[in-house]
C-alpha atoms as a PDB file:
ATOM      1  CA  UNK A   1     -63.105-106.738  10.689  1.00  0.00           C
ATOM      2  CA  UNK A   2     -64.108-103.378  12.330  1.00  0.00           C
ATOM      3  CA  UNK A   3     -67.580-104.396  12.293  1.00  0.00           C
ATOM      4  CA  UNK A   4     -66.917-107.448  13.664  1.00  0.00           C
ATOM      5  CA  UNK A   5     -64.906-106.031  16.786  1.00  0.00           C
ATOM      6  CA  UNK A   6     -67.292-103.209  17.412  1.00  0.00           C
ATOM      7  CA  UNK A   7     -70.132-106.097  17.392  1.00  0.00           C
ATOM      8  CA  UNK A   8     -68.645-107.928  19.922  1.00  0.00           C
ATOM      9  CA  UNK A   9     -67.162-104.962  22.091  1.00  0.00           C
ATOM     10  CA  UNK A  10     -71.113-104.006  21.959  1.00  0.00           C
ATOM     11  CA  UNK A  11     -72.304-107.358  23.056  1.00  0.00           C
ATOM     12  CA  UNK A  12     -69.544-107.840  25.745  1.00  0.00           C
ATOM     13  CA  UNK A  13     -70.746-104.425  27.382  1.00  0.00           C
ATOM     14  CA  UNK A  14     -74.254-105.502  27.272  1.00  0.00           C
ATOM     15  CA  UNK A  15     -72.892-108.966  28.846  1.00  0.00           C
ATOM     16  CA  UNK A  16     -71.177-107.163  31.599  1.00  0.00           C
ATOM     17  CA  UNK A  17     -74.121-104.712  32.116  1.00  0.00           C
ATOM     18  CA  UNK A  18     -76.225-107.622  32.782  1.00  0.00           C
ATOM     19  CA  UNK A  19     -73.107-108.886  35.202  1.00  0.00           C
ATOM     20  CA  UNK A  20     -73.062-105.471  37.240  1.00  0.00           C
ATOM     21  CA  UNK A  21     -69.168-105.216  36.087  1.00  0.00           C
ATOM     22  CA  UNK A  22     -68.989-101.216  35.593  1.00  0.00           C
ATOM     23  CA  UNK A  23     -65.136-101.480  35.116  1.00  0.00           C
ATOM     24  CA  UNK A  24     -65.278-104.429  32.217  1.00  0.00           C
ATOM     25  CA  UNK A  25     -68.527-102.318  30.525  1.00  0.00           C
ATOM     26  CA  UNK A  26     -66.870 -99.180  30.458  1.00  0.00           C
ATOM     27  CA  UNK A  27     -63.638-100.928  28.506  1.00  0.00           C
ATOM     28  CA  UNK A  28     -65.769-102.985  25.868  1.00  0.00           C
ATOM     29  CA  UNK A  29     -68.027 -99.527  25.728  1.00  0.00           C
ATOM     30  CA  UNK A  30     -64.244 -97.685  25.047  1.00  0.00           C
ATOM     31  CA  UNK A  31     -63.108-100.214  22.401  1.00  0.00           C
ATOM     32  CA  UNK A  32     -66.234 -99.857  20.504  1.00  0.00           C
ATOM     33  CA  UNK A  33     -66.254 -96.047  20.486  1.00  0.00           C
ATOM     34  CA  UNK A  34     -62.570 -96.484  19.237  1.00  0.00           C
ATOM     35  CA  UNK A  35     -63.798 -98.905  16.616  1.00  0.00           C
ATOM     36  CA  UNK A  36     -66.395 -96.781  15.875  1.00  0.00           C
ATOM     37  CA  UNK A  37     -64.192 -93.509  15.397  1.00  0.00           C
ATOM     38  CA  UNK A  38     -62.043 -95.811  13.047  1.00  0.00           C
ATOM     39  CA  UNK A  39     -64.721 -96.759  10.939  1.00  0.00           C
ATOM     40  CA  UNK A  40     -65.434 -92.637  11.241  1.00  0.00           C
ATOM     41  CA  UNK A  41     -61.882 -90.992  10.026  1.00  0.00           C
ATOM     42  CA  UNK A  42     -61.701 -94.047   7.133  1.00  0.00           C
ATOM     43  CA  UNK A  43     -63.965 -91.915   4.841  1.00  0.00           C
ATOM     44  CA  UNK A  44     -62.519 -90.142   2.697  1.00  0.00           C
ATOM     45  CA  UNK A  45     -64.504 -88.977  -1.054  1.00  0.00           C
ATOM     46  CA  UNK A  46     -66.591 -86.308   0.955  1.00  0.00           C
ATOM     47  CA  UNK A  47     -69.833 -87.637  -0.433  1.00  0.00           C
ATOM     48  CA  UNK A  48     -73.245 -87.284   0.751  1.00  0.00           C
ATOM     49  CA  UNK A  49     -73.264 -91.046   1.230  1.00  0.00           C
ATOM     50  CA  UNK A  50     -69.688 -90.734   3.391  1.00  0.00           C
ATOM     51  CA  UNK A  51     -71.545 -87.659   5.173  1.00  0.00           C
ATOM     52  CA  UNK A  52     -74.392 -89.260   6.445  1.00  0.00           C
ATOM     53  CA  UNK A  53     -72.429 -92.246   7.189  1.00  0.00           C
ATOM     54  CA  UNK A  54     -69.854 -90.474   8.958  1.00  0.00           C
ATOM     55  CA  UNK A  55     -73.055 -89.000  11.566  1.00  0.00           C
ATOM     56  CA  UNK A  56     -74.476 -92.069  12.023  1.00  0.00           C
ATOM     57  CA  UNK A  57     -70.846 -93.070  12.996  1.00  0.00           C
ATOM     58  CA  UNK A  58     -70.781 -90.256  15.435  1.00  0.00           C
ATOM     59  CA  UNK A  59     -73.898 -90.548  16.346  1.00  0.00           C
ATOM     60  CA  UNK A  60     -73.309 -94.045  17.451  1.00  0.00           C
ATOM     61  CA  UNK A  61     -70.039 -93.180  19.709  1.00  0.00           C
ATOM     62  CA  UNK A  62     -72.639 -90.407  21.543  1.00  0.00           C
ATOM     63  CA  UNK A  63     -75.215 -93.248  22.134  1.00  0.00           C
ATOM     64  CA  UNK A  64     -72.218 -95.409  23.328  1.00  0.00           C
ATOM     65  CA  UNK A  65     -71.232 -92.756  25.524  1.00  0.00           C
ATOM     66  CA  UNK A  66     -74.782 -92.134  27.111  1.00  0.00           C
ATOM     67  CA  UNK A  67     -75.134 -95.914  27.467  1.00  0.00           C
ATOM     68  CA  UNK A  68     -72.211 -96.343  30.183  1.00  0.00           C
ATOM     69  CA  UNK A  69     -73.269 -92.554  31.730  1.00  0.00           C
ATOM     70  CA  UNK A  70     -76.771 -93.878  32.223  1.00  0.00           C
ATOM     71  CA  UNK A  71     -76.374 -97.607  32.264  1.00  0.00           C
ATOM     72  CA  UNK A  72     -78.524 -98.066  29.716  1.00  0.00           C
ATOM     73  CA  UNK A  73     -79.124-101.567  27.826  1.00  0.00           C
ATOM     74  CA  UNK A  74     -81.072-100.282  25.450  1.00  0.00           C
ATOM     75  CA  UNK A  75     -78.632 -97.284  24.017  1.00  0.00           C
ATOM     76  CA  UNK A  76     -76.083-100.446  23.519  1.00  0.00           C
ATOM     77  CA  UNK A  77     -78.793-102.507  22.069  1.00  0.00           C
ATOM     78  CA  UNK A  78     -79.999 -99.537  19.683  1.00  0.00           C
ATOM     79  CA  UNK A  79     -75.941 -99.384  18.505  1.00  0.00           C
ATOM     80  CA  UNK A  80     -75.487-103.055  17.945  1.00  0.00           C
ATOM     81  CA  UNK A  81     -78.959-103.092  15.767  1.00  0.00           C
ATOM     82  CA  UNK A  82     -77.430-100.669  13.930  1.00  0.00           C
ATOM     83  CA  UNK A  83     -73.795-102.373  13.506  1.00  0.00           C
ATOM     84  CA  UNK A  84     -75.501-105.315  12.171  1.00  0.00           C
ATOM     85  CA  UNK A  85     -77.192-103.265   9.711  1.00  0.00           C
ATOM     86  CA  UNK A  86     -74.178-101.908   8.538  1.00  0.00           C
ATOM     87  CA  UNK A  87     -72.048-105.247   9.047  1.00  0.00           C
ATOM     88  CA  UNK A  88     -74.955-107.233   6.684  1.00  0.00           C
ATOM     89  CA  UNK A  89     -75.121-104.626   4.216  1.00  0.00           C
ATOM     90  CA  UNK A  90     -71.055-104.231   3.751  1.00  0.00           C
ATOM     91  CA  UNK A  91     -71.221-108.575   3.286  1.00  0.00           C
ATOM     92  CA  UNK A  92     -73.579-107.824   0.667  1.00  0.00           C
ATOM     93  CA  UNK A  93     -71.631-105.493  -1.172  1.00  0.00           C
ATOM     94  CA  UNK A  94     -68.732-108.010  -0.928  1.00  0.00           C
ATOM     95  CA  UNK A  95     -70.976-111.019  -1.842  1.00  0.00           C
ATOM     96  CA  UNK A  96     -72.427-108.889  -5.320  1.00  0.00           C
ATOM     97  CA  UNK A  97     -68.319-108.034  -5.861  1.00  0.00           C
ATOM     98  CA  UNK A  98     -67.637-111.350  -6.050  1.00  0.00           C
ATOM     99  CA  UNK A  99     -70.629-112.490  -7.786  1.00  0.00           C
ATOM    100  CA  UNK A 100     -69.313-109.702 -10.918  1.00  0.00           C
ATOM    101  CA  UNK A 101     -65.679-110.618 -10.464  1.00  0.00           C
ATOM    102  CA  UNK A 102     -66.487-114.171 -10.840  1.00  0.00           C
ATOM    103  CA  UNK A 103     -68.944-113.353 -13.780  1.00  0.00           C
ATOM    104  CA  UNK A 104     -65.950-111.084 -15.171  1.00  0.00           C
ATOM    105  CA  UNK A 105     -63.470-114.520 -15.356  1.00  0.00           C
ATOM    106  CA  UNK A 106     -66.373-116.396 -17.004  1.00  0.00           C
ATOM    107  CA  UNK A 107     -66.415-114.027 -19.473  1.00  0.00           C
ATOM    108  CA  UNK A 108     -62.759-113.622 -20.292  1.00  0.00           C
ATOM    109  CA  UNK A 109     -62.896-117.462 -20.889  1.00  0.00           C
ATOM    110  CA  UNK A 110     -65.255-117.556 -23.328  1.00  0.00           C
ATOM    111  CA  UNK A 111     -63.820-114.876 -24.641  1.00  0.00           C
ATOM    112  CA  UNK A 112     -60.722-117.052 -25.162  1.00  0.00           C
ATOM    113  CA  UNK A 113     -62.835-119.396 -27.042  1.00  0.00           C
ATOM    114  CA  UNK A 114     -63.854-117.681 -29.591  1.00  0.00           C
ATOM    115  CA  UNK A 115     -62.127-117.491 -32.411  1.00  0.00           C
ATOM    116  CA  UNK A 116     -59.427-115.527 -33.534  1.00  0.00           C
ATOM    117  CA  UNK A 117     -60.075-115.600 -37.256  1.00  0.00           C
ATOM    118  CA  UNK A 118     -62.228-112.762 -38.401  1.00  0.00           C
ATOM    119  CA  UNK A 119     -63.356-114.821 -41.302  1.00  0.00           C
ATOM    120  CA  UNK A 120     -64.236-118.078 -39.405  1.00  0.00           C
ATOM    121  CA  UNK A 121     -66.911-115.879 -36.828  1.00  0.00           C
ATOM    122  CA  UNK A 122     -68.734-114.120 -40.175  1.00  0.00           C
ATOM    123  CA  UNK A 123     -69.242-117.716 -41.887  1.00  0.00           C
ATOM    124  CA  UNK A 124     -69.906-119.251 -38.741  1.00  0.00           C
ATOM    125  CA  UNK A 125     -72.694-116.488 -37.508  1.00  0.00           C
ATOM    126  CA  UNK A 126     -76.645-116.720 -37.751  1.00  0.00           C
ATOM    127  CA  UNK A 127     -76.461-113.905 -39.441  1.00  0.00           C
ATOM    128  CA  UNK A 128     -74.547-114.902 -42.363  1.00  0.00           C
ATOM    129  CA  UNK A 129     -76.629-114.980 -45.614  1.00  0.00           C
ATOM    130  CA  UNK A 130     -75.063-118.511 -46.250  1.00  0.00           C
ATOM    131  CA  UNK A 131     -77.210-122.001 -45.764  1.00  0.00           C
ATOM    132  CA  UNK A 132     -73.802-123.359 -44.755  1.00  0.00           C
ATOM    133  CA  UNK A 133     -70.984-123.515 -42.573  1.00  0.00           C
ATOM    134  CA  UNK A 134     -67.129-123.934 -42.648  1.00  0.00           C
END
């Protein structure tokens, strides 16, 4: 959802830019360096992934910044490139945790069909030195 709301803050500025409305581009440019600074103080394990994210993060607010100082489309077009980046790659990650919690359940139910007699599963296997089957 942060994503999403710094995306749009990003594309309303660059709407209002093109509309000469300083006052509307400076609040969209705001929100999104709010957003932004959200997304920043929500890591927490002190990684080097989490580091590097978190200066990207910043660096992002400072491009934000120099966009509405200099009126610059392309600072707010470099930032919302790199939002959808980040926005894609986070559905991703959701997409392949669904994918494994849905693979997870499939599991568990055939685990459910197997059964419970120890017995049954040895003369029942492939493996069993036995031409037949109970």
């Amino acid at each position: 959802m942060l994503y999403e709301g710094a995306l749009s803050s990003v594309d309303l500025a660059i709407e209002m830019f093109h509309n000469n409305d300083v006052l509307a581009r400076g609040r969209a440019i705001t929100k999104a360096i709010d957003i932004v600074g959200e997304l920043r103080a929500s890591l927490r394990d002190g990684t080097e992934f989490t580091a590097t994210l978190g200066e990207l993060y910043g660096y992002m607010q400072n491009r934000l910044q120099e966009a509405h100082a200099r009126k610059s489309e392309d600072h707010l077009l470099e930032v919302s490139r790199l939002l959808k980046c980040l926005y894609d790659g986070w559905l991703g990650v959701m997409r392949n945790l669904a994918e494994a919690q849905a693979d997870e359940e499939v599991a568990s139910e055939y685990a459910s069909l197997v059964p419970a007699n120890p017995y049954e599963m040895v003369l029942c296997s492939p493996v069993s030195a036995r031409s037949w089957q109970v």
